[in-house]
N, C-alpha and C. Protein backbone atom coordinates (compact mmCIF):
# COMPACT_ATOMS: atom_id res chain seq x y z
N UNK A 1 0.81 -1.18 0.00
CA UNK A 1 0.00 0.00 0.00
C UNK A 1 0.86 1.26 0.00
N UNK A 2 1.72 1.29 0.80
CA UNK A 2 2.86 2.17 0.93
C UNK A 2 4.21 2.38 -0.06
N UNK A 3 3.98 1.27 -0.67
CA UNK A 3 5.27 1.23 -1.57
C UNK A 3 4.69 1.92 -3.13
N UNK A 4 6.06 3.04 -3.16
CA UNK A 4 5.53 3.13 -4.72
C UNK A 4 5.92 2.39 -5.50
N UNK A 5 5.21 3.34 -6.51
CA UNK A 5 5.30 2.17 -8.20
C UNK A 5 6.19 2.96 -8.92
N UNK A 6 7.43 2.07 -9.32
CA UNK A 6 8.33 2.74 -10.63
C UNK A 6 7.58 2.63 -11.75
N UNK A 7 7.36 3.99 -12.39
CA UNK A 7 7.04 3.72 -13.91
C UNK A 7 8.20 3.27 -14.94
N UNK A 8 7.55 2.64 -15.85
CA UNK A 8 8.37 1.90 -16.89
C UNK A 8 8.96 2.99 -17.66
N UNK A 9 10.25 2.48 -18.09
CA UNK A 9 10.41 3.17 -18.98
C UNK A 9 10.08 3.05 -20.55
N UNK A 10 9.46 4.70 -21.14
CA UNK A 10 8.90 4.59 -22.38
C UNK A 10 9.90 3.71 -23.70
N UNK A 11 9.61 3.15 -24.27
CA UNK A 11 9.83 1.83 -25.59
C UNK A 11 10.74 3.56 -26.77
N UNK A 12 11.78 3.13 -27.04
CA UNK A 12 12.27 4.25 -28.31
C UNK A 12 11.29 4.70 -29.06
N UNK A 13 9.91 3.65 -29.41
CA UNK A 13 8.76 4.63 -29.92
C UNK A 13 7.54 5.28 -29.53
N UNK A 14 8.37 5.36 -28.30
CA UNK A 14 7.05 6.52 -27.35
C UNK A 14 5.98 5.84 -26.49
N UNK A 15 5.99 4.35 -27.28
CA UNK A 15 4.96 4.17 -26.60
C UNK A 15 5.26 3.13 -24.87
N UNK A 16 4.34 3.77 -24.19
CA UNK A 16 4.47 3.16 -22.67
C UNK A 16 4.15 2.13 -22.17
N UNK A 17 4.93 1.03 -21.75
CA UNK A 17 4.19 -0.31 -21.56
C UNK A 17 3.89 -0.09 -19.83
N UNK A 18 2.62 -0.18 -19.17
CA UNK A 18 2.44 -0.37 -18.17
C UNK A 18 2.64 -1.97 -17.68
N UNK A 19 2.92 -1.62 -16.20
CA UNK A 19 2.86 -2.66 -15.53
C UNK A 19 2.46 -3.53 -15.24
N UNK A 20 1.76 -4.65 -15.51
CA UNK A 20 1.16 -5.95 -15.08
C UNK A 20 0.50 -5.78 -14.25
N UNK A 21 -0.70 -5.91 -13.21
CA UNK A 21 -0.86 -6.19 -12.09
C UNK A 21 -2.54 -6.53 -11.54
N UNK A 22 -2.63 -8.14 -11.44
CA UNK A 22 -4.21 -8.27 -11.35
C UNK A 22 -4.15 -8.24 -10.09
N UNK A 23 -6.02 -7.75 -10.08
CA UNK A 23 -6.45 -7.11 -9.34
C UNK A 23 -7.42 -8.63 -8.48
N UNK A 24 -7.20 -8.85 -7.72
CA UNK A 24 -7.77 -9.81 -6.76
C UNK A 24 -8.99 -9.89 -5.77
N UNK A 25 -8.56 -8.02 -5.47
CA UNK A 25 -9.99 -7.90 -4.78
C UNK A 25 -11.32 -7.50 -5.89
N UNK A 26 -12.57 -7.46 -4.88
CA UNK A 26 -13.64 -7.36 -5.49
C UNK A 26 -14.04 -6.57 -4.63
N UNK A 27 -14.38 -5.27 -5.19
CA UNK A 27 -14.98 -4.06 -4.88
C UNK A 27 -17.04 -4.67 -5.54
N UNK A 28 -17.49 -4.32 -4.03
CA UNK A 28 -19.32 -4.24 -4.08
C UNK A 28 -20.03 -2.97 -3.55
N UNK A 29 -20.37 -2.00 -4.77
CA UNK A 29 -20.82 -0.92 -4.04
C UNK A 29 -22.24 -1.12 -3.95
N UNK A 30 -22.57 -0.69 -2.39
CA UNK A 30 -23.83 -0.51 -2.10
C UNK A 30 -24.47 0.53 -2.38
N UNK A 31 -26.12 0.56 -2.83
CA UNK A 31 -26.63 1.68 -3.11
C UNK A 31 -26.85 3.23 -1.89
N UNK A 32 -26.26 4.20 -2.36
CA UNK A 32 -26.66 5.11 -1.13
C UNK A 32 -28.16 5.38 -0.71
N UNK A 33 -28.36 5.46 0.31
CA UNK A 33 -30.20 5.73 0.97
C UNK A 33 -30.46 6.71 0.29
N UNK A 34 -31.67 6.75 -0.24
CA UNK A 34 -32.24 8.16 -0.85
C UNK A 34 -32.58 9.40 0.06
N UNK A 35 -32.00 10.44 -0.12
CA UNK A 35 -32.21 11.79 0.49
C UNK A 35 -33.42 11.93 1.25
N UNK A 36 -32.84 12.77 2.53
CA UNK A 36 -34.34 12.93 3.12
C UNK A 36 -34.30 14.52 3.02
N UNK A 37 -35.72 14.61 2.85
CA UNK A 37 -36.02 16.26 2.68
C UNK A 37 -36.14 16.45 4.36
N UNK A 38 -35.34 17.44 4.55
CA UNK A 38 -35.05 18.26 5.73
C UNK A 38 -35.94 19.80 5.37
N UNK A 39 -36.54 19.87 6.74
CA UNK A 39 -37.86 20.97 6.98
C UNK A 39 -36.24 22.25 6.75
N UNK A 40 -37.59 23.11 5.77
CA UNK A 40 -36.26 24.20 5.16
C UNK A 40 -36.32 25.23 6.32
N UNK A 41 -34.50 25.05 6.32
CA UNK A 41 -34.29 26.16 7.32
C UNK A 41 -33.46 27.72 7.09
N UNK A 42 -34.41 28.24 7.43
CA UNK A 42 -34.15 29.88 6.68
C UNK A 42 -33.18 30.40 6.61
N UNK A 43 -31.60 30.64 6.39
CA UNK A 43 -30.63 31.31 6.65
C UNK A 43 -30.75 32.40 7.72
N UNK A 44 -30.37 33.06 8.76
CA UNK A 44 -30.63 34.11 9.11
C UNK A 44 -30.31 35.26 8.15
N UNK A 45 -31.05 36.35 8.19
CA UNK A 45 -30.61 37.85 6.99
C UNK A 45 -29.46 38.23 8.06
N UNK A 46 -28.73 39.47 7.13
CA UNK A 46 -28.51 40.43 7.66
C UNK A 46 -28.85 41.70 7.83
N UNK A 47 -29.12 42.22 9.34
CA UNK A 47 -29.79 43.57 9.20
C UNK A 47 -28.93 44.64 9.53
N UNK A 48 -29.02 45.66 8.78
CA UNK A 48 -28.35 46.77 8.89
C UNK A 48 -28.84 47.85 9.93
N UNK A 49 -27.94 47.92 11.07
CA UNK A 49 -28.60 49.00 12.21
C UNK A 49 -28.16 50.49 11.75
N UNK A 50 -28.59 51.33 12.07
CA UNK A 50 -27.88 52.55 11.91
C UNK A 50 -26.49 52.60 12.25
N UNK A 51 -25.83 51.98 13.45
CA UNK A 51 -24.52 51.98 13.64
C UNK A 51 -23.84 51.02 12.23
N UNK A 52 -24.54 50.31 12.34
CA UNK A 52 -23.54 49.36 11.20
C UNK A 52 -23.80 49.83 9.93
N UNK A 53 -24.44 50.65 9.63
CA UNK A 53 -24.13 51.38 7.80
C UNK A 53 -23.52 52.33 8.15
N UNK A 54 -23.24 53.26 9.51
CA UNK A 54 -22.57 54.64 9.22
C UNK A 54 -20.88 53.73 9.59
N UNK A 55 -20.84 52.51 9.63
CA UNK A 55 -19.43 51.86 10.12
C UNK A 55 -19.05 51.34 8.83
N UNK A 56 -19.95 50.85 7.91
CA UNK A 56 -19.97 50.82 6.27
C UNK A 56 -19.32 51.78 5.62
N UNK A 57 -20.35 52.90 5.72
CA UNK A 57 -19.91 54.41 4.66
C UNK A 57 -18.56 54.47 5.11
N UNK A 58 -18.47 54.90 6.52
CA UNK A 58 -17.04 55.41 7.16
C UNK A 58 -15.81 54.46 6.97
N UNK A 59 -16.15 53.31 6.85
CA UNK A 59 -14.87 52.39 6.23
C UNK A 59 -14.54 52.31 4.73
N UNK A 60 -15.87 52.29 4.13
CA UNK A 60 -15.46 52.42 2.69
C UNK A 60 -15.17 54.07 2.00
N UNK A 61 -15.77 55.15 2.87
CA UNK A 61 -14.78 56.57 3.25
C UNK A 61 -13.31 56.28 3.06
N UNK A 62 -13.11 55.37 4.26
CA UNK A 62 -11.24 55.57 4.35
C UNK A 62 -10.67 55.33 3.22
N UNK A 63 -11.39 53.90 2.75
CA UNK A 63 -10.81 52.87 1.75
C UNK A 63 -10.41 53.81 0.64
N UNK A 64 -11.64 54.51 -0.09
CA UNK A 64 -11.23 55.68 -1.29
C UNK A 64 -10.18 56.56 -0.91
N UNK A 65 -10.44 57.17 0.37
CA UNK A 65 -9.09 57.97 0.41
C UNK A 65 -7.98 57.33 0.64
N UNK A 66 -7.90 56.42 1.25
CA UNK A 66 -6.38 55.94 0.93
C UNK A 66 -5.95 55.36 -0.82
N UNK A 67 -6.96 54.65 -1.42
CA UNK A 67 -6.78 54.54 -2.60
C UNK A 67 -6.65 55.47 -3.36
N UNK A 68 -7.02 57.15 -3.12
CA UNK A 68 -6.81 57.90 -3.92
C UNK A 68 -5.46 58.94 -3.77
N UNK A 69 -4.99 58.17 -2.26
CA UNK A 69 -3.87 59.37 -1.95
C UNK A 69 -2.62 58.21 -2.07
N UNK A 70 -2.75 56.66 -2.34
CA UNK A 70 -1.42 56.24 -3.13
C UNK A 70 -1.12 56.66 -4.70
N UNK A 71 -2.84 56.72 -5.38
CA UNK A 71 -2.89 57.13 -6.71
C UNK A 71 -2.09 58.12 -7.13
N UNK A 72 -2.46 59.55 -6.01
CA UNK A 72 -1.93 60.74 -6.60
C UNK A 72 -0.36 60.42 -5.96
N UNK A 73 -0.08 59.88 -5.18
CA UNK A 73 1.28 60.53 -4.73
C UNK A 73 1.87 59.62 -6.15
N UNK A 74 1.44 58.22 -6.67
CA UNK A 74 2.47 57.94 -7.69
C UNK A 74 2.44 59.17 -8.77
N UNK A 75 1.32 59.34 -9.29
CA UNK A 75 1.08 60.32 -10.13
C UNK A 75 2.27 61.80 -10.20
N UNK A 76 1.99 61.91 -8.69
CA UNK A 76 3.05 62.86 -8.67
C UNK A 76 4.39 62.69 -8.99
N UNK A 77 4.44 61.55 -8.42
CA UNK A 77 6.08 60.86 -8.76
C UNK A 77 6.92 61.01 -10.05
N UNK A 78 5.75 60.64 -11.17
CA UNK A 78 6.22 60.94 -12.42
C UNK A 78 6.04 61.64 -13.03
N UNK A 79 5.42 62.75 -12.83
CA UNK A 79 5.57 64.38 -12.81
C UNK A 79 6.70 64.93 -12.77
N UNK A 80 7.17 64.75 -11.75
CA UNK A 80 8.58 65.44 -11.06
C UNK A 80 9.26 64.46 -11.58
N UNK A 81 9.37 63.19 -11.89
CA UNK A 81 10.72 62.64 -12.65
C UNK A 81 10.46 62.99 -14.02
N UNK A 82 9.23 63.37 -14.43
CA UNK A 82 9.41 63.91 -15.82
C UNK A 82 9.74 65.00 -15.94
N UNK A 83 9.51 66.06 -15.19
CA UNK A 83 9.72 67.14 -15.19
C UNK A 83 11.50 67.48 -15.12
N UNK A 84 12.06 66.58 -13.85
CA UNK A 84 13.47 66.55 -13.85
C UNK A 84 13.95 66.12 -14.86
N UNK A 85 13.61 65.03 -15.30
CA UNK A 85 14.29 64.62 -16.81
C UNK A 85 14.32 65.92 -17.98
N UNK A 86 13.75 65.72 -18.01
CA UNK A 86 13.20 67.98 -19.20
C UNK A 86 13.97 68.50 -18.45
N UNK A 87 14.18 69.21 -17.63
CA UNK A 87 15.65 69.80 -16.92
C UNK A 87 16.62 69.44 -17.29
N UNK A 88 16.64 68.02 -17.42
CA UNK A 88 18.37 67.67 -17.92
C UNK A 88 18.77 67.55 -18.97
N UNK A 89 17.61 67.65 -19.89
CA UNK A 89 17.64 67.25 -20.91
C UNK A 89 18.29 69.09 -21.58
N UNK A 90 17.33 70.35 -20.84
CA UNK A 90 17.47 71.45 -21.59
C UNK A 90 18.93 71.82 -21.31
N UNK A 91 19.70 71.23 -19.95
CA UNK A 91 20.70 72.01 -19.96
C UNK A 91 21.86 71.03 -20.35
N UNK A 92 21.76 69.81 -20.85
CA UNK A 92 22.14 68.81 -21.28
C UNK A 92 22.60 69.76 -22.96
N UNK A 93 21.71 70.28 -23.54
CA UNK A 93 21.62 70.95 -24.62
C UNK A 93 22.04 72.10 -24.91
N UNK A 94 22.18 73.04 -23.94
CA UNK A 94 22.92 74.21 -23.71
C UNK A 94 24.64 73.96 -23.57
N UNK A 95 24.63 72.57 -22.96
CA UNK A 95 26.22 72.82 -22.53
C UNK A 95 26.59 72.33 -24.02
N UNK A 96 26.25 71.40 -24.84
CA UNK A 96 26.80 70.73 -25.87
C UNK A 96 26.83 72.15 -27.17
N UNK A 97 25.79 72.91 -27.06
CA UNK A 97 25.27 74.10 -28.08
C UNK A 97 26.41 74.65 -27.48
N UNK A 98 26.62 75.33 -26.39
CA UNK A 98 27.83 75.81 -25.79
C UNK A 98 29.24 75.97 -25.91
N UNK A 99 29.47 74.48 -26.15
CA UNK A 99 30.67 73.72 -26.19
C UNK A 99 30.83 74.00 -28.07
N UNK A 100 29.95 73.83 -29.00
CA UNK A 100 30.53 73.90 -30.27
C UNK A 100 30.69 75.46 -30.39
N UNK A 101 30.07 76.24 -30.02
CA UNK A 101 30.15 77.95 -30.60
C UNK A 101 31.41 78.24 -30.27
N UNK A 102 31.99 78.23 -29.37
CA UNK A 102 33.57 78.62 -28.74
C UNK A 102 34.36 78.05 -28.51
N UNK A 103 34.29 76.35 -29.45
CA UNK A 103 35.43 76.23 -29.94
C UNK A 103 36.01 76.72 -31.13
């Protein structure tokens, strides 16, 4: 039961010879009992008190603002690295314009 099984190795033309192995026991399945209908039982609802929707709004409140203040700060991010890049770029261009006039 515990021991594994080496698989064979595949034949040069791919194809796989399995292992030998009769089967001795005899499996007898019995039929399962037919279902009993169980008296239907109602889920409980959920009810919303006044405390628990203003604990709703006010959590899903936070949720947007924090989702909107990682948004902008990336936003900003590449603003200012674009913006710095264009900086380096203009004086990147001045020194080279620079460099040919007076030689």
């Amino acid at each position: 039961m515990f021991r594994p099984k080496v698989p064979t190795n595949p034949t040069p033309t791919g194809l796989i010879v399995p292992l030998t192995a009769e089967s001795t026991a005899t499996v007898q399945h019995t039929p399962l009992p037919a279902p009993v209908a169980q008296a239907s039982t109602r889920r409980p609802t959920v009810q919303l008190t006044p405390g628990t929707a203003i604990a709703l709004v006010g959590g899903g409140t936070a949720v947007v603002l924090v989702v909107g203040t990682v948004l902008v700060s990336m936003l900003l991010a590449v603003a200012i690295s674009g913006v710095s890049v264009a900086v380096c770029a203009v004086v990147l261009r001045s020194l080279l314009a620079h460099g040919r006039t007076h030689r």
